[in-house]
PDB file of N, CA and C in Angstrom:
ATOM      1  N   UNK A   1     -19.467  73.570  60.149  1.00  0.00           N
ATOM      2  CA  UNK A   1     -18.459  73.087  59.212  1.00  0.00           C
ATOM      3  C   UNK A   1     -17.070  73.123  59.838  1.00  0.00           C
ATOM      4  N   UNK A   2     -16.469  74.065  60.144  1.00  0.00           N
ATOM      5  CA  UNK A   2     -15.889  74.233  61.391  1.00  0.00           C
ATOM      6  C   UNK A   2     -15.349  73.206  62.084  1.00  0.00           C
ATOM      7  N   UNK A   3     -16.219  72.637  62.786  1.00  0.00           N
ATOM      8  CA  UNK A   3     -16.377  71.500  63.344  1.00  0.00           C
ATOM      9  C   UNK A   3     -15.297  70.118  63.010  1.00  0.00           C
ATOM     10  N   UNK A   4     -16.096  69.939  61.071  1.00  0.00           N
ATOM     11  CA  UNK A   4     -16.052  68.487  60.860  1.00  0.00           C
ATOM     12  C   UNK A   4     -13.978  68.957  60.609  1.00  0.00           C
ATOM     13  N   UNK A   5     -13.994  70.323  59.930  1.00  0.00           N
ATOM     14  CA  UNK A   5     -12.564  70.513  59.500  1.00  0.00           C
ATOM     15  C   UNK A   5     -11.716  70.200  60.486  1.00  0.00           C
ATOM     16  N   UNK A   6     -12.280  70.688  61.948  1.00  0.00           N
ATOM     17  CA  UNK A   6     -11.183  69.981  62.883  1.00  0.00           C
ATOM     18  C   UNK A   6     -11.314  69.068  63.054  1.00  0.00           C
ATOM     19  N   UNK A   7     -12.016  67.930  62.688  1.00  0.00           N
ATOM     20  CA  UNK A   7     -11.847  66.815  63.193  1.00  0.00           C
ATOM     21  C   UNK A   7     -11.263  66.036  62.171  1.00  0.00           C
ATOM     22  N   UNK A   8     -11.495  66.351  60.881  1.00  0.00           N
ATOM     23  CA  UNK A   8     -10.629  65.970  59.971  1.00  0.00           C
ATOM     24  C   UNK A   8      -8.939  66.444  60.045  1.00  0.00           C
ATOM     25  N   UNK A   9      -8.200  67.489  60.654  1.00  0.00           N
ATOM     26  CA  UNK A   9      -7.389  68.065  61.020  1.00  0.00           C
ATOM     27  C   UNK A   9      -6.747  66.594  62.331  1.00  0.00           C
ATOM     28  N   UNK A  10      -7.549  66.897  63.232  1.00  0.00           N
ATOM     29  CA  UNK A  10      -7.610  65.578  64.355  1.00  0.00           C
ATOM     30  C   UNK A  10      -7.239  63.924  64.122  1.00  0.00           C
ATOM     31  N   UNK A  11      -7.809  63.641  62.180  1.00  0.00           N
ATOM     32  CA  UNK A  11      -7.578  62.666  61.551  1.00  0.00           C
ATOM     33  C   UNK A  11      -6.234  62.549  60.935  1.00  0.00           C
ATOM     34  N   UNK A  12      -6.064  63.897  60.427  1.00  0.00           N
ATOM     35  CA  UNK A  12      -4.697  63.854  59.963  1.00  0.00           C
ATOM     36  C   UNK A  12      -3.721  63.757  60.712  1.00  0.00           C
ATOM     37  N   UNK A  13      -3.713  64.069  62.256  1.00  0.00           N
ATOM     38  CA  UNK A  13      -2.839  64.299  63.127  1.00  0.00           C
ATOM     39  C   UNK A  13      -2.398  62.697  63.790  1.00  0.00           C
ATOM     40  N   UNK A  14      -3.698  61.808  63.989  1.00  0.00           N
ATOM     41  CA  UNK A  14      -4.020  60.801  64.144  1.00  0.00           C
ATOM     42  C   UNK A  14      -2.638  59.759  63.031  1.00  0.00           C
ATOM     43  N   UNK A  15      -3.121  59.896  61.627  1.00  0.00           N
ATOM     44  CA  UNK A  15      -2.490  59.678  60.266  1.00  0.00           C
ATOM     45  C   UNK A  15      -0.916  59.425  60.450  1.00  0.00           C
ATOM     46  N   UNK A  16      -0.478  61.002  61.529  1.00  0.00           N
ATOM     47  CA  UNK A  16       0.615  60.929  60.754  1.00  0.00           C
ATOM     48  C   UNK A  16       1.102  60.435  61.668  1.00  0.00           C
ATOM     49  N   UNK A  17       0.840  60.083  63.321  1.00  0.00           N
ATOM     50  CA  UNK A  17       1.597  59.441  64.023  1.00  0.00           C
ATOM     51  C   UNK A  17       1.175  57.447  63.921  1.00  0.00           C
ATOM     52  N   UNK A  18       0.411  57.550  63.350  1.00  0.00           N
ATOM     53  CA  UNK A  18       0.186  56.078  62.423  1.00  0.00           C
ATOM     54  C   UNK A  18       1.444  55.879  61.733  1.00  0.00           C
ATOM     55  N   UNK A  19       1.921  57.013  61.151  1.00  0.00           N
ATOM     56  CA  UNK A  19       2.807  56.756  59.841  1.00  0.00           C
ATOM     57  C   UNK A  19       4.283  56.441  60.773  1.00  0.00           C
ATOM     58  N   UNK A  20       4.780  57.576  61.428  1.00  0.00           N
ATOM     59  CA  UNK A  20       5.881  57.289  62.530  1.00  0.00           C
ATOM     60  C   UNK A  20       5.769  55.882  62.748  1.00  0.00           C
ATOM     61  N   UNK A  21       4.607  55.386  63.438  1.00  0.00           N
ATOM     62  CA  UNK A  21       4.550  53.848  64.577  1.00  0.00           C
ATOM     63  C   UNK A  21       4.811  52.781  63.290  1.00  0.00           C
ATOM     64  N   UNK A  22       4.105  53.116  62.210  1.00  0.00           N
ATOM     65  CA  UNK A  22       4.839  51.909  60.889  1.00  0.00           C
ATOM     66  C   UNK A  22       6.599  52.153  60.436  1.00  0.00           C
ATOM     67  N   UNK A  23       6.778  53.663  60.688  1.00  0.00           N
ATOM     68  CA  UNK A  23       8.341  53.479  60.503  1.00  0.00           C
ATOM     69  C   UNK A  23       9.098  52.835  61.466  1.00  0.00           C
ATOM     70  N   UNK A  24       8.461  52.977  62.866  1.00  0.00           N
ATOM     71  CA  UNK A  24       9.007  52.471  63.663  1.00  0.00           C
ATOM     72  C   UNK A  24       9.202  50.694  64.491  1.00  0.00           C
ATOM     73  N   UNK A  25       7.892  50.409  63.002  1.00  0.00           N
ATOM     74  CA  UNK A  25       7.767  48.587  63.352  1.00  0.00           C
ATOM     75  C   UNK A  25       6.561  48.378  64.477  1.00  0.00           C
ATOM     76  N   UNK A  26       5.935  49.433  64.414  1.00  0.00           N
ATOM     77  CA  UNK A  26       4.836  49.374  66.053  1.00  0.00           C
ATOM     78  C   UNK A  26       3.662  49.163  65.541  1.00  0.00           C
ATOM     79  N   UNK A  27       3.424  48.031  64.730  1.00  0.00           N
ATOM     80  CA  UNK A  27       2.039  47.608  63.998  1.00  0.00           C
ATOM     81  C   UNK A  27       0.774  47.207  65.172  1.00  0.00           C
ATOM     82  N   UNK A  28       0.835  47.241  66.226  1.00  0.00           N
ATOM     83  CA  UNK A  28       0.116  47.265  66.771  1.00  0.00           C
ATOM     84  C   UNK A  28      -0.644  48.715  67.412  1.00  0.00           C
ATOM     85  N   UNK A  29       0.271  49.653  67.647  1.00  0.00           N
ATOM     86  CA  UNK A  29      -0.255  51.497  67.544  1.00  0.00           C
ATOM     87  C   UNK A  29      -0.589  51.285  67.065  1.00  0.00           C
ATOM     88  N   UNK A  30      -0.209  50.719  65.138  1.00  0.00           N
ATOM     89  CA  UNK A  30      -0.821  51.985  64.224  1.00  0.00           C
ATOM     90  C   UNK A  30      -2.228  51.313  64.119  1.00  0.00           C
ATOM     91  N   UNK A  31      -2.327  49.767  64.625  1.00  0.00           N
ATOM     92  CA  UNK A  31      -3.303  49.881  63.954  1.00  0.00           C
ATOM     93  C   UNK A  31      -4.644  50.086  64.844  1.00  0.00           C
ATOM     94  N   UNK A  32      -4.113  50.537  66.181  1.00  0.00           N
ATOM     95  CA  UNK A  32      -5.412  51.504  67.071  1.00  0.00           C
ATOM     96  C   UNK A  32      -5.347  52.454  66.199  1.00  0.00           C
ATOM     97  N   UNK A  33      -4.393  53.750  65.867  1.00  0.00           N
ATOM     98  CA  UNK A  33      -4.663  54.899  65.090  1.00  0.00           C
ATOM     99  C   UNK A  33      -5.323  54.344  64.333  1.00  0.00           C
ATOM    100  N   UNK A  34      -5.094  53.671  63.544  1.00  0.00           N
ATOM    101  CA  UNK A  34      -5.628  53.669  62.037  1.00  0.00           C
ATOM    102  C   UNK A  34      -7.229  53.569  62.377  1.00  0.00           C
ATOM    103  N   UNK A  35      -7.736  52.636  63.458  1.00  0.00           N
ATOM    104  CA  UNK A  35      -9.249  52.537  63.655  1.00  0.00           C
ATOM    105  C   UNK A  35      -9.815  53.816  64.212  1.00  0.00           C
ATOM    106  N   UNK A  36      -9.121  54.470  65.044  1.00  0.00           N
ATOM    107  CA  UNK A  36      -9.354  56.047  65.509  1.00  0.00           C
ATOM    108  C   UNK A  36      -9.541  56.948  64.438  1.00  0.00           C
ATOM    109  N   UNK A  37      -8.872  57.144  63.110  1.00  0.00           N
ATOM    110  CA  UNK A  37      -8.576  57.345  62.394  1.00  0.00           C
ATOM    111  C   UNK A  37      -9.832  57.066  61.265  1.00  0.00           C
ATOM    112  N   UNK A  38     -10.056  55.907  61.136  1.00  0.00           N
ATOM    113  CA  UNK A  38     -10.971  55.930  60.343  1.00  0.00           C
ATOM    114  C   UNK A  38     -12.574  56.208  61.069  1.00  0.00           C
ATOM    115  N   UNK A  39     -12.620  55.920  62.533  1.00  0.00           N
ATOM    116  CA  UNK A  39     -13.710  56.204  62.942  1.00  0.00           C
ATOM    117  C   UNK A  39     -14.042  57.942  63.124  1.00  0.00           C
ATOM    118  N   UNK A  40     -13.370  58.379  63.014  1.00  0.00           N
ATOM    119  CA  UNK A  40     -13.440  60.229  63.045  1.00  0.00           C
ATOM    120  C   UNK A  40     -13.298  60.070  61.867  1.00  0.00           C
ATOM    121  N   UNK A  41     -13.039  59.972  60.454  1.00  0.00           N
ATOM    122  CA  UNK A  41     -13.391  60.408  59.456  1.00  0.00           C
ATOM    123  C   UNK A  41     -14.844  60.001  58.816  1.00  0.00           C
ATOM    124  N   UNK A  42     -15.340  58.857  59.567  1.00  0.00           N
ATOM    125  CA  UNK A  42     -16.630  58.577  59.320  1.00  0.00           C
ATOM    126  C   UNK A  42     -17.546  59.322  59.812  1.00  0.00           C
ATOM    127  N   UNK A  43     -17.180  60.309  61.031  1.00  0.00           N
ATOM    128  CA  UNK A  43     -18.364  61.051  61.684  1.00  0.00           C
ATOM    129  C   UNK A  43     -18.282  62.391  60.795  1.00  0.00           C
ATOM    130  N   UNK A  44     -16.910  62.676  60.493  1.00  0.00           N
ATOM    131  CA  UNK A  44     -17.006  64.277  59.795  1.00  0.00           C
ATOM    132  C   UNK A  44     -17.493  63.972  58.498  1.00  0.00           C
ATOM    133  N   UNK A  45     -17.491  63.136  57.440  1.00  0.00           N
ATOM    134  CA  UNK A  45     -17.707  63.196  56.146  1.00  0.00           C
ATOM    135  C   UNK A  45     -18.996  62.717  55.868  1.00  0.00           C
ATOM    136  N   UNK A  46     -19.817  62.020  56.740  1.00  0.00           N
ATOM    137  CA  UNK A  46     -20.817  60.528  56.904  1.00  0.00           C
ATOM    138  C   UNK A  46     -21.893  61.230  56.110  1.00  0.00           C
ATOM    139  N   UNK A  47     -22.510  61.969  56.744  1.00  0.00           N
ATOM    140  CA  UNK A  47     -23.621  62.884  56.259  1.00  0.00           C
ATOM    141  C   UNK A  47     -23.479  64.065  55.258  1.00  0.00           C
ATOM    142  N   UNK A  48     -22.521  64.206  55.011  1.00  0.00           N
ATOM    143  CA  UNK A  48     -22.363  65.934  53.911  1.00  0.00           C
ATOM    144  C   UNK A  48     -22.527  65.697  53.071  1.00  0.00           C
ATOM    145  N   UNK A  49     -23.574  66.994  52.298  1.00  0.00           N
ATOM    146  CA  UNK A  49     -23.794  66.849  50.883  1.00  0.00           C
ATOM    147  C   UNK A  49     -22.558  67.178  50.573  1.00  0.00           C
ATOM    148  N   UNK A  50     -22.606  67.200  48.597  1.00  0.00           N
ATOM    149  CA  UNK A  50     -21.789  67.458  47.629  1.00  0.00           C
ATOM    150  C   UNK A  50     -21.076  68.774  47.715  1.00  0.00           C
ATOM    151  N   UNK A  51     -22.062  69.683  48.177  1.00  0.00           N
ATOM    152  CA  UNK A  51     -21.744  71.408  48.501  1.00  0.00           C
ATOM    153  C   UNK A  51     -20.574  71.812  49.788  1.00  0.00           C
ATOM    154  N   UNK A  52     -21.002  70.907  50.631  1.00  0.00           N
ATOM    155  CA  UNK A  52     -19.707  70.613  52.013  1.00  0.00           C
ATOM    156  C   UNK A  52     -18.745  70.009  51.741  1.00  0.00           C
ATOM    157  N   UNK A  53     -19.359  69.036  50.912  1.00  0.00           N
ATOM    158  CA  UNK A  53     -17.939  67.811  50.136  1.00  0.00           C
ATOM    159  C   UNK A  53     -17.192  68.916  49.978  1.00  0.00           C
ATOM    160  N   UNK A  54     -17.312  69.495  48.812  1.00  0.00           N
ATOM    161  CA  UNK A  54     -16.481  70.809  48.128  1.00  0.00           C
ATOM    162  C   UNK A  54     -15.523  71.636  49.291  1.00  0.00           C
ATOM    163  N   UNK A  55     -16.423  71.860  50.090  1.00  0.00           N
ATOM    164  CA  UNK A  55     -15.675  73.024  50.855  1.00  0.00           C
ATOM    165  C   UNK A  55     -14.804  72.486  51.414  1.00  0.00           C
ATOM    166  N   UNK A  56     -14.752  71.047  51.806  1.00  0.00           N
ATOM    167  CA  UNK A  56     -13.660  70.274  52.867  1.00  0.00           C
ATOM    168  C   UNK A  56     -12.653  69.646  51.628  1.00  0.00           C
ATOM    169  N   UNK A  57     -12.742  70.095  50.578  1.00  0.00           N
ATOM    170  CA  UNK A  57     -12.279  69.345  49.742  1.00  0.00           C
ATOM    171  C   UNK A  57     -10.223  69.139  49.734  1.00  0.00           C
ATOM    172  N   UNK A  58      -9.808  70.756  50.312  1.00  0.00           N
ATOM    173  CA  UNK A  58      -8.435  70.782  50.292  1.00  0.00           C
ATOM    174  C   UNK A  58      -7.624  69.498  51.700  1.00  0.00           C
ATOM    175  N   UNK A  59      -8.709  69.547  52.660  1.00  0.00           N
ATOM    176  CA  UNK A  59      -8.148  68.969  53.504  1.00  0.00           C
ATOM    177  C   UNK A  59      -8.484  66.939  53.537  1.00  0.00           C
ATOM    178  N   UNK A  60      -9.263  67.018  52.893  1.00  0.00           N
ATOM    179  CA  UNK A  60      -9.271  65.495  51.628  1.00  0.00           C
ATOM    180  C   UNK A  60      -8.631  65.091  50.661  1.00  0.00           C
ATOM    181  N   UNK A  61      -8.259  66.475  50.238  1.00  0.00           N
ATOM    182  CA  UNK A  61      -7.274  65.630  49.787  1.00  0.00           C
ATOM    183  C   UNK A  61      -5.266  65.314  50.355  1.00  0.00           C
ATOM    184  N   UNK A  62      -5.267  66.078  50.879  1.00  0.00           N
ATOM    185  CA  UNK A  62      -4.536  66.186  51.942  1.00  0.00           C
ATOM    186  C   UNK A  62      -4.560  64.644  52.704  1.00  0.00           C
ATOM    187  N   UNK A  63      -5.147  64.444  52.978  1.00  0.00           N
ATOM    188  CA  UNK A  63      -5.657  62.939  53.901  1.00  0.00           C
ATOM    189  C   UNK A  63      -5.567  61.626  52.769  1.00  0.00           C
ATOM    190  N   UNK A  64      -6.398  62.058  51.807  1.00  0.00           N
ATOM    191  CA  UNK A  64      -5.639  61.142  50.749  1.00  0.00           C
ATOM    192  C   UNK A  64      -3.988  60.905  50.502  1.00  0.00           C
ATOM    193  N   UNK A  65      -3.558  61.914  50.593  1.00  0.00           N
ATOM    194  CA  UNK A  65      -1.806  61.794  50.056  1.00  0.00           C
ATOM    195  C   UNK A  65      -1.453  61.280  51.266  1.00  0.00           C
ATOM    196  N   UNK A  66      -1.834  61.400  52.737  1.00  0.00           N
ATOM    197  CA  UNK A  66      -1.389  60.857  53.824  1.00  0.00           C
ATOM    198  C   UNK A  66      -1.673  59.306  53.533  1.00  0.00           C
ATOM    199  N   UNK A  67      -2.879  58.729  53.456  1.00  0.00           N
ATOM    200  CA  UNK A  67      -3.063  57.772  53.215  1.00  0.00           C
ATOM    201  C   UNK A  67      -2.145  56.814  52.325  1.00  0.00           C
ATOM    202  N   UNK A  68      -2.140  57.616  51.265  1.00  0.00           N
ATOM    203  CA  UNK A  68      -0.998  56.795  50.203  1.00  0.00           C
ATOM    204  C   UNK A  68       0.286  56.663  50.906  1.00  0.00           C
ATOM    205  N   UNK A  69       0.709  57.417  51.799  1.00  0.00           N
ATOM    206  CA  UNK A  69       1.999  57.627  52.390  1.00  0.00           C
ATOM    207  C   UNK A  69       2.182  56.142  53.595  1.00  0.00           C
ATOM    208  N   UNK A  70       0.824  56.382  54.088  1.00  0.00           N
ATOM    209  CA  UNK A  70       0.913  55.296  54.888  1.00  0.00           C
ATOM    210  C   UNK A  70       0.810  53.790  54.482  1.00  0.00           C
ATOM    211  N   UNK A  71      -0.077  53.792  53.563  1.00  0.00           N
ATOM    212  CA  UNK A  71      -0.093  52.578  52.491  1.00  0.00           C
ATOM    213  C   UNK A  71       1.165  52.074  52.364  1.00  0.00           C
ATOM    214  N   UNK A  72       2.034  53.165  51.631  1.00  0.00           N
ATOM    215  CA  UNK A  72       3.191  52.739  51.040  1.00  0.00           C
ATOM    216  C   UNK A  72       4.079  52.175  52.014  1.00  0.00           C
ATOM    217  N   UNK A  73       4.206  52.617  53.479  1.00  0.00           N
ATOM    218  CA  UNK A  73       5.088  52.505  54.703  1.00  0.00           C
ATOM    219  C   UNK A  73       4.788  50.638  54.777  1.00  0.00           C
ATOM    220  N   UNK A  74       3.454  50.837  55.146  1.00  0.00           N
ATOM    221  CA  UNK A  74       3.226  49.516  55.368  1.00  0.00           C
ATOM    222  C   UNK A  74       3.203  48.394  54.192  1.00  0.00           C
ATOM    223  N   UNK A  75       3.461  48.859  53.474  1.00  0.00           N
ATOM    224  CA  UNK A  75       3.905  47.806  51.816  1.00  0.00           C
ATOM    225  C   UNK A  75       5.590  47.526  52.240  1.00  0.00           C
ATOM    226  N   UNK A  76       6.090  48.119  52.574  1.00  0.00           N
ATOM    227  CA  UNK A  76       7.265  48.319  52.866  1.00  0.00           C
ATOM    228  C   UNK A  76       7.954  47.193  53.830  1.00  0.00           C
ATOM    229  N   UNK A  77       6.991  47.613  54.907  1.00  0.00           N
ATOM    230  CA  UNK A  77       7.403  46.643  56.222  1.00  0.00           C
ATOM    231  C   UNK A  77       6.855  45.344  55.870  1.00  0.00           C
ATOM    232  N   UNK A  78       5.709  45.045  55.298  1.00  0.00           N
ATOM    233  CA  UNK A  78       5.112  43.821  55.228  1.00  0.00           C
ATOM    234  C   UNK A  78       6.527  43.093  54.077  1.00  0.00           C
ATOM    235  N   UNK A  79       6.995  43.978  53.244  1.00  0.00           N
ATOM    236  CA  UNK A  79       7.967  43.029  52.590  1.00  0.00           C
ATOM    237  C   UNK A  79       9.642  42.914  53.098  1.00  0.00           C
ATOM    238  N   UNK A  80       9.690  43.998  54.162  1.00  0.00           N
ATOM    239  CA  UNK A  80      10.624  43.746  55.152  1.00  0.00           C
ATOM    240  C   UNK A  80      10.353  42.567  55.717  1.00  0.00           C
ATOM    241  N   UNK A  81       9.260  41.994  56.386  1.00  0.00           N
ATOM    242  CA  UNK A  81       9.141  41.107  57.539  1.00  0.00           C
ATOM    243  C   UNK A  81       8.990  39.980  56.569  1.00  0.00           C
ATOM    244  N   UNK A  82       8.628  39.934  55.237  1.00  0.00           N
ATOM    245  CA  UNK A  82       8.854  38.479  54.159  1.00  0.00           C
ATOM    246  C   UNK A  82      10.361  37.922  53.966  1.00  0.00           C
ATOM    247  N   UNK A  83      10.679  38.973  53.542  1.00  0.00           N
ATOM    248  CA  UNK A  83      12.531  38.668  53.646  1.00  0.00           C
ATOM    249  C   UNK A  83      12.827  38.573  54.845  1.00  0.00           C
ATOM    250  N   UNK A  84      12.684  38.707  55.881  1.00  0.00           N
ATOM    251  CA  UNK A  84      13.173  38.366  56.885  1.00  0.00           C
ATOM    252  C   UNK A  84      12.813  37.284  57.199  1.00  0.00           C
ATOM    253  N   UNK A  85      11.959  36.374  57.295  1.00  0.00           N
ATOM    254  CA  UNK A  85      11.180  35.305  57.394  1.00  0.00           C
ATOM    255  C   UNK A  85      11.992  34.346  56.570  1.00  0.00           C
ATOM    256  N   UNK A  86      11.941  35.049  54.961  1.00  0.00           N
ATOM    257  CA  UNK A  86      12.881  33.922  53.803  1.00  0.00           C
ATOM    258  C   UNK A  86      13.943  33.551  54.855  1.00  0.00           C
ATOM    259  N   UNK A  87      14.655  34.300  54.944  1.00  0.00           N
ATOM    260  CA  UNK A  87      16.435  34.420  55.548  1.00  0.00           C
ATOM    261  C   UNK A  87      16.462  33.746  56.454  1.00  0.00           C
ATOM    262  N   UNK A  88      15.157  33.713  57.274  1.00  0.00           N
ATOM    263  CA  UNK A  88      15.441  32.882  58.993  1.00  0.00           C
ATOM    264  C   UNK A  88      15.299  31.610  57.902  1.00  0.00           C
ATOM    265  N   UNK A  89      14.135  31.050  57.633  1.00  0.00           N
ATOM    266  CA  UNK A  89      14.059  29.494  56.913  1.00  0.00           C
ATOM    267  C   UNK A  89      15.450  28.907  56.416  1.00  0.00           C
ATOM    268  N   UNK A  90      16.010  29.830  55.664  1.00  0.00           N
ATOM    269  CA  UNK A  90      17.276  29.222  55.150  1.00  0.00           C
ATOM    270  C   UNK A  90      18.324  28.973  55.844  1.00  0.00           C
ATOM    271  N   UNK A  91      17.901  30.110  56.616  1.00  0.00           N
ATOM    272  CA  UNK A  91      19.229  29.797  57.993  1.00  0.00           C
ATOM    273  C   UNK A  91      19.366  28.658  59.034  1.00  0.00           C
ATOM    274  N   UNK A  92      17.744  28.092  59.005  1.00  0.00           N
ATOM    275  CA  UNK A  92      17.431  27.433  59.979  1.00  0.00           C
ATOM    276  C   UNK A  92      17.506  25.934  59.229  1.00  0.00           C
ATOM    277  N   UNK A  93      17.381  25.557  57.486  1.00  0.00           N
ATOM    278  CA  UNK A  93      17.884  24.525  57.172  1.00  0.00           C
ATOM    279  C   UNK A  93      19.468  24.895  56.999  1.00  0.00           C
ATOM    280  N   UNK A  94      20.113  25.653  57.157  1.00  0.00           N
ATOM    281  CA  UNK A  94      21.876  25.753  56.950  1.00  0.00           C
ATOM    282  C   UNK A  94      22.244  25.035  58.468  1.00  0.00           C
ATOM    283  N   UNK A  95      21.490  25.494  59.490  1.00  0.00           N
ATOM    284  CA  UNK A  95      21.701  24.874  60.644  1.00  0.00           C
ATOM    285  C   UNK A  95      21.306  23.391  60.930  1.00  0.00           C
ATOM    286  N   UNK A  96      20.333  23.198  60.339  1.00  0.00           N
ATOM    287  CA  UNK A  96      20.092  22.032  60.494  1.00  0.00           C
ATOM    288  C   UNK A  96      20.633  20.822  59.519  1.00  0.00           C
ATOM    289  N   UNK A  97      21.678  21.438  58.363  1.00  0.00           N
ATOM    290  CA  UNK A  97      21.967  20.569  58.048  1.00  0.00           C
ATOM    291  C   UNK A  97      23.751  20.568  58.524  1.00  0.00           C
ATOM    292  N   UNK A  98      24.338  21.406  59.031  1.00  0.00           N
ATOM    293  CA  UNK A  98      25.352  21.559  60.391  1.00  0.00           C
ATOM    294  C   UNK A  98      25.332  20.091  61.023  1.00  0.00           C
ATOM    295  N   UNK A  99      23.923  20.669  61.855  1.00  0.00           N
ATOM    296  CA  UNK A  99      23.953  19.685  62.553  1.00  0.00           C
ATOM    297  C   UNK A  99      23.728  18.634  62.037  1.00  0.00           C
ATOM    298  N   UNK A 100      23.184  17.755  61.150  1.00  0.00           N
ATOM    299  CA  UNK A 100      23.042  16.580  60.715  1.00  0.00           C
ATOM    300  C   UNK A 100      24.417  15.635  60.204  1.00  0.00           C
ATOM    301  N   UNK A 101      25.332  16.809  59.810  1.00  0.00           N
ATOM    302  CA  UNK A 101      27.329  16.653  59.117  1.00  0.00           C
ATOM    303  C   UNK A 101      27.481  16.667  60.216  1.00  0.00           C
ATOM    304  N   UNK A 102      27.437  16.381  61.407  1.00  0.00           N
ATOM    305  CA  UNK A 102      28.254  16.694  62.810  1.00  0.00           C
ATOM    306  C   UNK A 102      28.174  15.187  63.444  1.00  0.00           C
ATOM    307  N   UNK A 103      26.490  14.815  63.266  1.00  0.00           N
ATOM    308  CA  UNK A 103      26.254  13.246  63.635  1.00  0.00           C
ATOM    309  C   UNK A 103      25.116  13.733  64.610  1.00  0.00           C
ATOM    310  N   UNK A 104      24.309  14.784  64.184  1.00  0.00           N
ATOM    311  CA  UNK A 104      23.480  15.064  65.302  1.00  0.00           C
ATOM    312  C   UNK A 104      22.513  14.627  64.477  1.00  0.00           C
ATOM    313  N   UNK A 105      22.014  13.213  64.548  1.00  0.00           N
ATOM    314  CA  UNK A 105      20.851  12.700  63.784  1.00  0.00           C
ATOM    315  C   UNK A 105      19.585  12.968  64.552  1.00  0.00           C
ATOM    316  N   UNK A 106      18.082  13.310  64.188  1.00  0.00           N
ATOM    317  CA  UNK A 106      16.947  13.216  65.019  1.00  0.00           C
ATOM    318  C   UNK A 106      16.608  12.068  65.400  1.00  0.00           C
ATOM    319  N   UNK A 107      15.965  11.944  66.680  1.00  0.00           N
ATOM    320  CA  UNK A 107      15.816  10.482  67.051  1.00  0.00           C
ATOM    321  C   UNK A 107      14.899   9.591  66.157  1.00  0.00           C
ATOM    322  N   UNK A 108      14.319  10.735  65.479  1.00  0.00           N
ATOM    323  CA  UNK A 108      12.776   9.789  64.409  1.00  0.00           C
ATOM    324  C   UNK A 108      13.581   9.436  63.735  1.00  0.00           C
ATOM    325  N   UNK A 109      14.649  10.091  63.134  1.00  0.00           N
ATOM    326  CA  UNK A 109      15.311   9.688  61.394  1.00  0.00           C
ATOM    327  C   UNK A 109      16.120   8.059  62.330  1.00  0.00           C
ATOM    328  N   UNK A 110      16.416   7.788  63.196  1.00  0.00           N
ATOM    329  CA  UNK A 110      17.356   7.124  63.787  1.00  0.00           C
ATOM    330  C   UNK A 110      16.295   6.015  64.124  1.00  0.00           C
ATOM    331  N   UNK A 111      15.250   5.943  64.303  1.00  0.00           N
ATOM    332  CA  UNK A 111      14.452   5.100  64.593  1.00  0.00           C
ATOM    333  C   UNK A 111      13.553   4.106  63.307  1.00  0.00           C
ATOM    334  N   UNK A 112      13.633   4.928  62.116  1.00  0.00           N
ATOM    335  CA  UNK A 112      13.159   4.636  60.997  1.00  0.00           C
ATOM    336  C   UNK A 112      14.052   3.492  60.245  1.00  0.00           C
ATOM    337  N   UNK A 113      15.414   3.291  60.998  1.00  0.00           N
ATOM    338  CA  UNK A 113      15.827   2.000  59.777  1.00  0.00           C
ATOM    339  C   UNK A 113      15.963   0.911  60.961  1.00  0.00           C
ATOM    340  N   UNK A 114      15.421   0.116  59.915  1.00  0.00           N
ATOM    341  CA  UNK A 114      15.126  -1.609  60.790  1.00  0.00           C
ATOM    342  C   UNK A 114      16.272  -2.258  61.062  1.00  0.00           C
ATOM    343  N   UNK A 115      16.594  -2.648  62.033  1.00  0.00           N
ATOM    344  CA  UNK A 115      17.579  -3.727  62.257  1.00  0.00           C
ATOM    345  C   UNK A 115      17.595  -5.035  62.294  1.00  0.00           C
ATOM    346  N   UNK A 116      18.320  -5.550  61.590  1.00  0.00           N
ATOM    347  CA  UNK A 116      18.463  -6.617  60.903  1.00  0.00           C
ATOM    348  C   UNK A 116      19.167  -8.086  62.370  1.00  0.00           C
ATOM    349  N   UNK A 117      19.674  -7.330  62.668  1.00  0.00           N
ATOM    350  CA  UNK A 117      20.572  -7.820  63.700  1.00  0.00           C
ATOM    351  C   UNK A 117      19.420  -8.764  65.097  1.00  0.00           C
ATOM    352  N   UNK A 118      19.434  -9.966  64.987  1.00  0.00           N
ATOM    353  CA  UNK A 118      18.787 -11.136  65.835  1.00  0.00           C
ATOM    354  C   UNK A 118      17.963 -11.896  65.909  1.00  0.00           C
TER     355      UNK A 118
END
């Protein structure tokens, strides 16, 4: 038993530098931890009865509240990187319509009216 507690310990440790690499925008760490992470909690919990359930129970739930923690991080960033996305689009028609008031027409829009002329 021993055993699975450290490796659940190992999971949490795993967890929380998951949680750092999402504060830090490093969605690609976390999401090796996160598979490290879930693959060691599948070996310690996989097989235990209800009676082991119990005994590992403080450090489950423990891992749960980590979990929510990390959940929440990455709810966070995913709606960081939406607004940021909005803001570029708008910025990028504010620019483009700059340039269009300037006389910087695209060559398609410039090619689309017929000339009348011969």
């Amino acid at each position: 038993m021993s055993a699975r507690r450290q490796m659940i310990d190992e999971a949490l440790s795993l967890g929380r530098r998951e949680l750092g690499c999402l504060a830090e925008g490093d969605v690609f760490e976390a999401e090796k931890l996160s598979k490290d992470r879930e693959r060691i909690l599948d070996e310690a919990i996989g097989d235990l009865d209800r009676e082991n359930l119990k005994e590992l129970a403080d450090k489950l739930v423990e891992m749960k509240s980590l979990h929510d923690e990390i959940s929440g991080e990455a709810k966070r960033l995913r709606s960081s990187l939406r607004d940021n996305l909005v803001s570029m689009k708008k910025q990028n028609r504010r620019i483009a319509g700059y340039s269009f008031g300037a006389g910087n027409m695209p060559r398609l829009a410039r090619e689309r009216f017929i000339h009348k002329k011969g």
